[in-house]
Protein backbone atom coordinates (compact mmCIF):
# COMPACT_ATOMS: atom_id res chain seq x y z
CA UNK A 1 -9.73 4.35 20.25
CA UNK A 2 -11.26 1.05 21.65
CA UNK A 3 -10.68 0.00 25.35
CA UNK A 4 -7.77 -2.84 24.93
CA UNK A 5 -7.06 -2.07 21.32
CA UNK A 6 -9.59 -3.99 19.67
CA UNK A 7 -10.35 -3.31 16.43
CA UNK A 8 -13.69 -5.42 15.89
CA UNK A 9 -16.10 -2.66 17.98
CA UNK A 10 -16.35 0.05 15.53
CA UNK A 11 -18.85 -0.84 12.39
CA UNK A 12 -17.83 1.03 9.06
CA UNK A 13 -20.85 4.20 9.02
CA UNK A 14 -21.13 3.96 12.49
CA UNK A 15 -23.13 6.71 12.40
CA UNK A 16 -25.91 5.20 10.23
CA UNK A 17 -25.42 1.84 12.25
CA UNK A 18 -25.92 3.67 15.72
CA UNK A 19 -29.11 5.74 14.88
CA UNK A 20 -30.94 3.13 13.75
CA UNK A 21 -30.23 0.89 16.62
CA UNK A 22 -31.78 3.92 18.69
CA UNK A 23 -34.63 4.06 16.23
CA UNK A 24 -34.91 0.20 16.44
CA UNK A 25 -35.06 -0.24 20.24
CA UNK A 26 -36.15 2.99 21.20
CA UNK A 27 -39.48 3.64 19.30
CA UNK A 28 -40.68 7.11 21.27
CA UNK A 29 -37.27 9.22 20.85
CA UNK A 30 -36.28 12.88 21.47
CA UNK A 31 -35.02 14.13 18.31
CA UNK A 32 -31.83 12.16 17.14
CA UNK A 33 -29.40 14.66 16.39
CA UNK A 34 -26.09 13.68 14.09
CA UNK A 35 -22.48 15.47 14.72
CA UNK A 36 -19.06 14.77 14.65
CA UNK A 37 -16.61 14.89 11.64
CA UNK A 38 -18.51 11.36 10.17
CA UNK A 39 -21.51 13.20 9.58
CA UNK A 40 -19.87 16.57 8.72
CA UNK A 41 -18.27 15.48 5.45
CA UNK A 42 -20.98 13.14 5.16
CA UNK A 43 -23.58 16.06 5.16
CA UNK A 44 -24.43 16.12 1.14
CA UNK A 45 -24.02 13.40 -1.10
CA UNK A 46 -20.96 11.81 -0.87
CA UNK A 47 -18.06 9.09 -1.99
CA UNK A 48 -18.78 5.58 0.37
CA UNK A 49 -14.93 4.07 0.16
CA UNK A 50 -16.28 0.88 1.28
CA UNK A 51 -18.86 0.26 -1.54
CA UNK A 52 -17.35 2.46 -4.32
CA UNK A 53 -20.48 4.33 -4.80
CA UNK A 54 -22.17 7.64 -4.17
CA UNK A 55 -24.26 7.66 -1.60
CA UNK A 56 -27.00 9.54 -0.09
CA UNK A 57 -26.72 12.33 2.85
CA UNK A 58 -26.75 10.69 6.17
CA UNK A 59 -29.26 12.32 7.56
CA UNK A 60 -31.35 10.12 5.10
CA UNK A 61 -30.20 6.91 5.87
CA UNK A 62 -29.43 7.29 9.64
CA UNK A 63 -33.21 8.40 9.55
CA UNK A 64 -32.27 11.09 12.20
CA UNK A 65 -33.66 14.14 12.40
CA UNK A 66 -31.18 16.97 12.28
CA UNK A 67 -27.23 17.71 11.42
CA UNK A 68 -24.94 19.86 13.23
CA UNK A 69 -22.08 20.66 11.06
CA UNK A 70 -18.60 21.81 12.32
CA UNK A 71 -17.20 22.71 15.71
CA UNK A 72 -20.71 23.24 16.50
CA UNK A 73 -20.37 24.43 20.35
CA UNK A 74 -22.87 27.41 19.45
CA UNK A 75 -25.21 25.80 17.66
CA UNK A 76 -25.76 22.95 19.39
CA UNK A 77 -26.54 24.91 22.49
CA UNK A 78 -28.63 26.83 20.23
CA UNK A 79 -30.75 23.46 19.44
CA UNK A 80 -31.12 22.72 22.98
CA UNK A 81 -32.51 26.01 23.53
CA UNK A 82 -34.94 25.97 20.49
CA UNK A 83 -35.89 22.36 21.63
CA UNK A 84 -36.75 23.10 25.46
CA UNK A 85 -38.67 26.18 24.60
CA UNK A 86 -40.53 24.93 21.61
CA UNK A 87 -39.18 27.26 18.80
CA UNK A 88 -38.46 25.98 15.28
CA UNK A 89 -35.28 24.60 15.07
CA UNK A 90 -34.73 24.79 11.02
CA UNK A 91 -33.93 28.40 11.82
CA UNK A 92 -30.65 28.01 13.37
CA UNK A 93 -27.30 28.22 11.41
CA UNK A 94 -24.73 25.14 11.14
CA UNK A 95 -27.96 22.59 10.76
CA UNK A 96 -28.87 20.60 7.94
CA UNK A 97 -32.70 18.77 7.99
CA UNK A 98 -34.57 16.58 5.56
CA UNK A 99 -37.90 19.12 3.68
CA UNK A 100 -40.37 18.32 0.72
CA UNK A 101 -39.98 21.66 -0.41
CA UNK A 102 -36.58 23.30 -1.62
CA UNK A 103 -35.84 26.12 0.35
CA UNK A 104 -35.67 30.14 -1.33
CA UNK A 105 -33.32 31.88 -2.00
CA UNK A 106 -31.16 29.53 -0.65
CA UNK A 107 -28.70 27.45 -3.75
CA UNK A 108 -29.15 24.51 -5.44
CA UNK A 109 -26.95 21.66 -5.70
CA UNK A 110 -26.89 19.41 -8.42
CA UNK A 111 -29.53 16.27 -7.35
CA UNK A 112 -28.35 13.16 -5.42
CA UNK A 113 -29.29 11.09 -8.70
CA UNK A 114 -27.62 13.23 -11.24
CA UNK A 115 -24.16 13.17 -9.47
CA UNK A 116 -24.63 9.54 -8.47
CA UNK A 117 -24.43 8.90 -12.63
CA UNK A 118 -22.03 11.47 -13.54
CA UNK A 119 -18.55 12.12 -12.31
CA UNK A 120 -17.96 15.63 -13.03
CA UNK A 121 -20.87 16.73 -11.88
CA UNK A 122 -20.47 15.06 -8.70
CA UNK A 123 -16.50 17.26 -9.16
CA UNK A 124 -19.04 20.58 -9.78
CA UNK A 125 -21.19 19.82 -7.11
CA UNK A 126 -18.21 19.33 -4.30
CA UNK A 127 -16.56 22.54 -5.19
CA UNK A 128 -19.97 24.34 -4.81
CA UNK A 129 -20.86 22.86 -1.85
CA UNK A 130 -16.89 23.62 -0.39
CA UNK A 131 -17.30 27.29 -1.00
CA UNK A 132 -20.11 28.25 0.71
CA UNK A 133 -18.38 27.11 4.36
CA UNK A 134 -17.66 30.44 5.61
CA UNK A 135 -19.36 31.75 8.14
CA UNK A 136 -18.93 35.18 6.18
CA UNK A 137 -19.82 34.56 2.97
CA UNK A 138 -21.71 31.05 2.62
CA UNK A 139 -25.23 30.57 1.06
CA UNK A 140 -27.95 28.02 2.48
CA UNK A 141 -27.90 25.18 0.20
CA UNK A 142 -30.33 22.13 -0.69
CA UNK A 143 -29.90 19.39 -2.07
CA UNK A 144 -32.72 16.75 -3.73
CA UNK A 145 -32.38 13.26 -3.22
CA UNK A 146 -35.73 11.47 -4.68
CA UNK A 147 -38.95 13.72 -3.56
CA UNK A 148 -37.37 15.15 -0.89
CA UNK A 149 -34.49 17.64 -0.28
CA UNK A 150 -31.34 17.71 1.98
CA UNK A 151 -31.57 21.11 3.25
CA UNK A 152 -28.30 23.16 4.71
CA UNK A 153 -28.15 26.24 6.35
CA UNK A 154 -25.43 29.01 6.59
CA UNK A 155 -22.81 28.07 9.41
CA UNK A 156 -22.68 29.22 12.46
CA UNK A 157 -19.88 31.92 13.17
CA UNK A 158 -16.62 31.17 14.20
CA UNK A 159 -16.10 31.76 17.97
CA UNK A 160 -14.46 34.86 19.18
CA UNK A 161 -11.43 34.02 21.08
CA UNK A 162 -12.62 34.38 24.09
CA UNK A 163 -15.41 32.04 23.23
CA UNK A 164 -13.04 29.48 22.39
CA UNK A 165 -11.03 30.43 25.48
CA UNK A 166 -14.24 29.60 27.47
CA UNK A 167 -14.78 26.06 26.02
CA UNK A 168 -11.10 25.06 26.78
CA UNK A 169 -11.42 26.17 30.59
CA UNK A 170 -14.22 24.02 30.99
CA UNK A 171 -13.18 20.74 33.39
CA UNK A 172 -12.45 18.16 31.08
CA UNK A 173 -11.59 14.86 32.75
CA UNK A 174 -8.85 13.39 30.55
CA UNK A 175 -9.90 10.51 31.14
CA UNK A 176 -11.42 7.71 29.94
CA UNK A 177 -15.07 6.43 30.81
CA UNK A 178 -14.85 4.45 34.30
CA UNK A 179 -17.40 2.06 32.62
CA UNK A 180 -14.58 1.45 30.24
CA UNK A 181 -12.06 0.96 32.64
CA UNK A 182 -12.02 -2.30 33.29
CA UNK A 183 -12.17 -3.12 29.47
CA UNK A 184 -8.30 -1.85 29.54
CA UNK A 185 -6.68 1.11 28.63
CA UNK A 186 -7.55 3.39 25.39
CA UNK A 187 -3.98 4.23 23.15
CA UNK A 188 -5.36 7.30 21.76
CA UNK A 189 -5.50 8.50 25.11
CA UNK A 190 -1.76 8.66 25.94
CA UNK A 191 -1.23 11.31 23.12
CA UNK A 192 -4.18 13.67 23.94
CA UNK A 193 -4.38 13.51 27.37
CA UNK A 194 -1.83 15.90 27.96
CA UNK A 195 -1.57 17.75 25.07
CA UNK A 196 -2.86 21.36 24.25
CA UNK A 197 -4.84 22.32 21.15
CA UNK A 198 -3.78 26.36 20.79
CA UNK A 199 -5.92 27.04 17.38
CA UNK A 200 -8.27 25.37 15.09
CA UNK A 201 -8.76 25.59 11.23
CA UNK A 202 -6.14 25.08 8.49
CA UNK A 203 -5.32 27.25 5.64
CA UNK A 204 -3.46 24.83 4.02
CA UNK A 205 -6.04 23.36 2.13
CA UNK A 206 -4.41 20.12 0.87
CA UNK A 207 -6.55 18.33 -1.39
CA UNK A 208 -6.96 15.21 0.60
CA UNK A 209 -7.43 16.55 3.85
CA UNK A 210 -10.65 16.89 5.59
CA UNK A 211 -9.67 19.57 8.20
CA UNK A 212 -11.02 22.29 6.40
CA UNK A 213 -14.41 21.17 5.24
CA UNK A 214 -14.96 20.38 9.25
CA UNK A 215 -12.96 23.06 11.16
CA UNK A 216 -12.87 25.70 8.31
CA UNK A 217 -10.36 27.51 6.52
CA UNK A 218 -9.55 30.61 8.89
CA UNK A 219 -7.22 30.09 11.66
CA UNK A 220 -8.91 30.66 15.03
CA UNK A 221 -6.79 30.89 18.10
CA UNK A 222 -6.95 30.80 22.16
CA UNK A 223 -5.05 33.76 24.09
CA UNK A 224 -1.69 32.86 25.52
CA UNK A 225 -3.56 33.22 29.26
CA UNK A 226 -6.15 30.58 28.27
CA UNK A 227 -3.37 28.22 26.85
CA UNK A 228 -0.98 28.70 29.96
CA UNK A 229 -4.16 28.25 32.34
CA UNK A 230 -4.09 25.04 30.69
CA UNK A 231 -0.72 24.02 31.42
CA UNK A 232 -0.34 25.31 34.66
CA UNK A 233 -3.51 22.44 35.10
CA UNK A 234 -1.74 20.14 33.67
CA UNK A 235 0.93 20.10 36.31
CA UNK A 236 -1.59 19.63 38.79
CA UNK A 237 -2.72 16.53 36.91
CA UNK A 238 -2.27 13.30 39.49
CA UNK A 239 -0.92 11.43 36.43
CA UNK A 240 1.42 14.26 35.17
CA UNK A 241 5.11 13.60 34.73
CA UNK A 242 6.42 16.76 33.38
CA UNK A 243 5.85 15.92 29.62
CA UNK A 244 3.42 18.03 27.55
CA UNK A 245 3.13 16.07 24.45
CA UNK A 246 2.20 18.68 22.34
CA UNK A 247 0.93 21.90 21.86
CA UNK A 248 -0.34 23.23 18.46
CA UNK A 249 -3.78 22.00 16.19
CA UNK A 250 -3.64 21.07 12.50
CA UNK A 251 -0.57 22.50 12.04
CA UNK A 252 1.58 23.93 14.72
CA UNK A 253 3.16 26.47 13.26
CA UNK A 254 0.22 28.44 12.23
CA UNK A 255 -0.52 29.32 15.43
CA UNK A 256 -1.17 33.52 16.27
CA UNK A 257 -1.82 35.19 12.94
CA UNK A 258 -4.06 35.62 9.79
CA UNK A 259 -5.09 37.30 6.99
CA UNK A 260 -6.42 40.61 7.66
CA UNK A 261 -8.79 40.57 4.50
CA UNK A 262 -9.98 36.97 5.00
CA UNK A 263 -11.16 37.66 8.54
CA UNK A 264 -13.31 40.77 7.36
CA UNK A 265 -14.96 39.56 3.72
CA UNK A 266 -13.74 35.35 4.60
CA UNK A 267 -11.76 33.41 2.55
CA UNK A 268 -10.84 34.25 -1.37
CA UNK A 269 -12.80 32.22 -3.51
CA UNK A 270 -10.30 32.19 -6.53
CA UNK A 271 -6.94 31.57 -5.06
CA UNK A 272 -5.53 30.00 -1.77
CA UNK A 273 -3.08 30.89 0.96
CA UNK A 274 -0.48 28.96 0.59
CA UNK A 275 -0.77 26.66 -2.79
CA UNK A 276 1.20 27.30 -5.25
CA UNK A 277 3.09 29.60 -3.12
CA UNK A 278 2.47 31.76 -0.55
CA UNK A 279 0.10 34.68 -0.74
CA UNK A 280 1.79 38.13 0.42
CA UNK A 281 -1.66 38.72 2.35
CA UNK A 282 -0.87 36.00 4.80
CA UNK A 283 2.26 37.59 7.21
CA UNK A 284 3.58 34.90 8.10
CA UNK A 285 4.83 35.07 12.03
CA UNK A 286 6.25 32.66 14.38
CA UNK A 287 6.85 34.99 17.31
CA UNK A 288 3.49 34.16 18.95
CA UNK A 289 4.42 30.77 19.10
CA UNK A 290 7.61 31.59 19.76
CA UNK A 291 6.82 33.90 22.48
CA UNK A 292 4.01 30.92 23.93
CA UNK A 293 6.44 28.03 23.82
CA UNK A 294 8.94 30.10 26.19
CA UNK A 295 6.09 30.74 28.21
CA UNK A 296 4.99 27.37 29.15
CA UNK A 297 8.32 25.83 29.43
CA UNK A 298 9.44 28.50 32.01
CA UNK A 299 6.74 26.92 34.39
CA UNK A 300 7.08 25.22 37.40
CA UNK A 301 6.47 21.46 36.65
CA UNK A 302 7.07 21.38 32.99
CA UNK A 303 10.14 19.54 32.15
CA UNK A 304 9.20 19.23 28.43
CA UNK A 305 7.45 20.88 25.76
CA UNK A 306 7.21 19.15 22.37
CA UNK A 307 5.32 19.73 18.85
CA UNK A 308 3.94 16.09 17.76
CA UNK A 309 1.53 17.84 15.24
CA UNK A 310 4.26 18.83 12.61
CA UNK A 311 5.07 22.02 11.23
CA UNK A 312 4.43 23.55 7.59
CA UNK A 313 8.11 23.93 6.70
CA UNK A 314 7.06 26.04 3.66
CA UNK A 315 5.43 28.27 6.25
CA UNK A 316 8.94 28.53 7.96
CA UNK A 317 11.37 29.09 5.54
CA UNK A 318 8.83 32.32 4.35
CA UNK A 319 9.12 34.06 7.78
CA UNK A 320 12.19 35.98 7.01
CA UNK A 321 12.00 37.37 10.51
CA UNK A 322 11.45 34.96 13.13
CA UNK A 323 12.03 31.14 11.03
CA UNK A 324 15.41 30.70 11.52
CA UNK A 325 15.11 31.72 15.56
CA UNK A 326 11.91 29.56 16.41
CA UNK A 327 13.38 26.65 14.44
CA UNK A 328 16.54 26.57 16.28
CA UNK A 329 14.44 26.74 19.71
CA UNK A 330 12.13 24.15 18.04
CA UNK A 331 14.98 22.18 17.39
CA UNK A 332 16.86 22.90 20.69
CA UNK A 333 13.17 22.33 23.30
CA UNK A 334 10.89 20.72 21.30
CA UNK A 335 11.76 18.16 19.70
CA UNK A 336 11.07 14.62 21.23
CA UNK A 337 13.48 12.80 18.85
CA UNK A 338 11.42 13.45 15.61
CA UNK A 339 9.78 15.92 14.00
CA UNK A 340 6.41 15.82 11.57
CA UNK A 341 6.60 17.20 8.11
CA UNK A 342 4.21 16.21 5.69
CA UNK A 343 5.55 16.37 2.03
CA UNK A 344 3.72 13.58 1.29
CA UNK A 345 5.19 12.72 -2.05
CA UNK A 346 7.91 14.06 -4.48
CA UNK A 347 6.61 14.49 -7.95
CA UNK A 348 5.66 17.70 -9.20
CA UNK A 349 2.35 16.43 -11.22
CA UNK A 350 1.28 14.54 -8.03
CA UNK A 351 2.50 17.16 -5.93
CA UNK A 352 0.08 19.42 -7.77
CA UNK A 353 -3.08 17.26 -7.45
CA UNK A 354 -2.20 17.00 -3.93
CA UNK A 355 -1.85 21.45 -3.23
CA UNK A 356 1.13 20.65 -1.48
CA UNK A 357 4.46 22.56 -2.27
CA UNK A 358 7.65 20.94 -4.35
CA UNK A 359 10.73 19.54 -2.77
CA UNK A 360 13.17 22.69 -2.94
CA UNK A 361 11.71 23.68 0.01
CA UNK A 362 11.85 20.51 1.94
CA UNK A 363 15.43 20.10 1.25
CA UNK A 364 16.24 23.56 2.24
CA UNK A 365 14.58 22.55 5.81
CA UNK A 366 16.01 19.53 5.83
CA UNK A 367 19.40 20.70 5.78
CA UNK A 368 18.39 23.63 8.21
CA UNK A 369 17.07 21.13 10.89
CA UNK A 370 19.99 19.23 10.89
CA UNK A 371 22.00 22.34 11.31
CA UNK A 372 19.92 23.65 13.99
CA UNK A 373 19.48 19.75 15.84
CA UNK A 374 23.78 20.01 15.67
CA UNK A 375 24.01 23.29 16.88
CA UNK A 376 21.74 22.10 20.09
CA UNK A 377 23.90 19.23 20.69
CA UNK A 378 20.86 16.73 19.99
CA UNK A 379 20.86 13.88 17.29
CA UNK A 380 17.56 14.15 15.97
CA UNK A 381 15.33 13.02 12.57
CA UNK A 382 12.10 14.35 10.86
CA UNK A 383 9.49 11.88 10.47
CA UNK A 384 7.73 12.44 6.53
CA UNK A 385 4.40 11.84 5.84
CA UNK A 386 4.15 10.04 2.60
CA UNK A 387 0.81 9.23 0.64
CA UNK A 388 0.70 6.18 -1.71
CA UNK A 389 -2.40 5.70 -4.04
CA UNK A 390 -3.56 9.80 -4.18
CA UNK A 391 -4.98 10.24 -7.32
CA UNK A 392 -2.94 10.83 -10.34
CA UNK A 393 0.01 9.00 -8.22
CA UNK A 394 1.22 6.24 -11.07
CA UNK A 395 3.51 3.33 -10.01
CA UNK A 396 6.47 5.07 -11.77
CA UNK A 397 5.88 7.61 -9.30
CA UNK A 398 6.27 5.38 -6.48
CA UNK A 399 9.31 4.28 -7.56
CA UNK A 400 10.82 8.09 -7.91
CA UNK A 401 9.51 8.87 -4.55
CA UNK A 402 11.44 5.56 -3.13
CA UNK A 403 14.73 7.06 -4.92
CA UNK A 404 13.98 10.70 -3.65
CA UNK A 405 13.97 9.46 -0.22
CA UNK A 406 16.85 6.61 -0.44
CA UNK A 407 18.95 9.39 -2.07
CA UNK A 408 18.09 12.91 -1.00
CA UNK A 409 16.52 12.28 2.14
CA UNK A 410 18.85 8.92 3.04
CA UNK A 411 15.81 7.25 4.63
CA UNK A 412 14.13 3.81 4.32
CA UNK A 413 10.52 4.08 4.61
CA UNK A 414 9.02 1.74 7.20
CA UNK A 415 5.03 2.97 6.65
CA UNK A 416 3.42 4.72 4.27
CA UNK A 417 -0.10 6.22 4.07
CA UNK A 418 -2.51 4.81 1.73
CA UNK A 419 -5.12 6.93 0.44
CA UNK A 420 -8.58 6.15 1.73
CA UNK A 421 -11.31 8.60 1.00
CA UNK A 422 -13.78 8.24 3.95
């Protein structure tokens, strides 16, 4: 992320470390207003990985003034409004803000000081907190830390698609800062400069991931016209070589449908979509993918289409209809060498603490993309995302997962993730 690659620029809570250098050098401030996916899960008291503590809501030690939560396009036009004419901006949905006085009817979370001392209540207190995030069903919350009070309000509603349609036509430079230029070149940059996010949100819900707390749990997603206006831009692109690296979001594959009942009364607060197995609610389709990816690599100036954010394979192997087809034209146009999967370990204890499905299912797409990647002519691999160090993961389970993928999946793993709860 760092012009040149170096990794000494970013300071650990660089949030906290840049507000107060604007409060420090810059004594009469507008408003300092926190956002991003640092302060998002960082909203409510939280786990600090680099101290092994609990700390405090960032709001309260960035000593800013307000917190936009989320994808917050609406709201923080909404701010900018409510700041320019004067109106008070503790109103507005998808902010958090420091009161003395709790705010009615909205729910209480257990105190700062409480879960600091006790781990199950800080357990309680997360799984409160993680239900009321949608937009359709969500309660204001407030937290106390001390004499004063972390305040949250509802979130903001999704955007329609044609909201989010209208954010991804706006003229985004791909492109680096010039006053960055000449500090050299940016990595991250090469696989999101031409690349196309279709969707946001993640039903998926694995344990350790954070993609739900920040983009939600409902799938969102742009109209084929918006998405093909985007790649017909692309081509136009001076550095442009015919190569879109990828097109999908969290997960590719979940791209173009959702549950009818979770998009009228939001998400189901005893049960998920796709842990332990599928729900029957979700219909699972590929054919607007499907019927996208054609769509883009038909056009003049695309030589390439590929899927670098992985695929739920469990997702897949469930779409009785249209799997089999959109993984053998996965296989056959997408596919830059190696696919993502994610099963990101093997045993069925760890497995569970993790929401993530067993390995019957992997196997069975395992064998199918290597079927479909002969079929096409192509000698392709999938890449696995493996997780060392999740919680509940023992060193005897290491071991097994080293066997599982030496013997089933006849692999030698060169990296593998470490859990680090930031």
């Amino acid at each position: 992320y760092t012009p040149g690659g170096i990794n000494d620029r970013r300071p650990n809570r660089a949030t906290i470390v840049y507000a107060n250098l604007i409060r420090r050098y810059f004594k009469d401030t507008r408003p300092i207003v926190l956002g991003g996916i640092e302060a998002s899960l960082r909203r409510i008291a939280h786990y600090d990985f680099w101290s092994n503590k609990i700390r405090r809501s960032i709001l309260f030690d960035s000593k800013a003034d307000y917190l936009l939560y989320g994808m917050a396009e609406t709201a923080v036009l909404e701010l900018a409004d409510a700041l320019k004419t004067g109106q008070d901006v503790r109103q507005l949905r998808g902010l958090c803000y420091v009161a003395s006085e709790p705010v009615q009817p909205y729910m209480e979370l257990p105190s700062f000081e409480y879960v600091q001392q006790d781990k199950l209540a800080f357990i309680d207190m997360f799984h409160a907190f993680y239900k009321n995030n949608d937009p359709l069903t969500a309660q204001g919350l407030f937290q106390r830390h001390g004499d004063r009070y972390l305040v949250q309000n509802p979130p903001q509603p999704y955007l329609s698609q044609a909201e989010l349609d209208g954010v991804y036509a706006l003229p985004f430079e791909r492109a680096q800062h010039p006053y960055y230029e000449s500090q050299g070149s940016v990595r991250a940059l090469d696989t999101i400069r031409f690349s196309i996010p279709t969707h946001r949100g993640c039903y998926g819900e694995c344990n350790f991931c954070a993609i739900a707390v920040h983009e939600g749990r409902t799938v969102r997603w742009r109209s084929q016209d918006s998405i093909l206006s985007e790649a017909r831009e692309l081509t136009e692109h001076a550095g442009f070589k015919g190569y879109i690296q990828d097109v999908g979001g969290p997960t590719a594959n979940m791209y173009g449908f959702e549950c009818d009942k979770k998009l009228t009364h939001g998400v189901c607060s005893n049960k998920r979509c796709l842990y332990p197995e599928s729900c029957h609610l979700l219909k699972v389709d590929h054919q607007p993918q499907l019927d996208l990816l054609r769509e883009i690599r038909a056009l003049e100036g695309v030589k390439k289409v590929f899927i670098a954010s992985g695929i739920r394979y469990d997702m897949l192997m469930d779409d009785d209809v249209c799997g089999k087809t959109y993984l053998q034209e996965v296989a056959t146009h997408h596919v830059s060498g190696q696919l993502k999967v994610a099963p990101e370990h093997t045993d069925p204890q760890v497995l569970a603490y993790m929401g993530k499905p067993g390995t019957d299912g992997l196997l069975e797409f395992k064998s199918a993309f290597d079927q479909a990647s002969r079929q096409a002519g192509k000698r392709q691999f999938l890449t696995y995302y493996f997780i060392a160090a999740h919680p509940g993961s023992r060193e005897k389970d290491m071991h097994a997962l080293k066997r599982f993928a030496s013997r089933k999946l006849k692999l030698n793993p060169e990296q593998v993730q470490i859990f680090t709860p930031t």
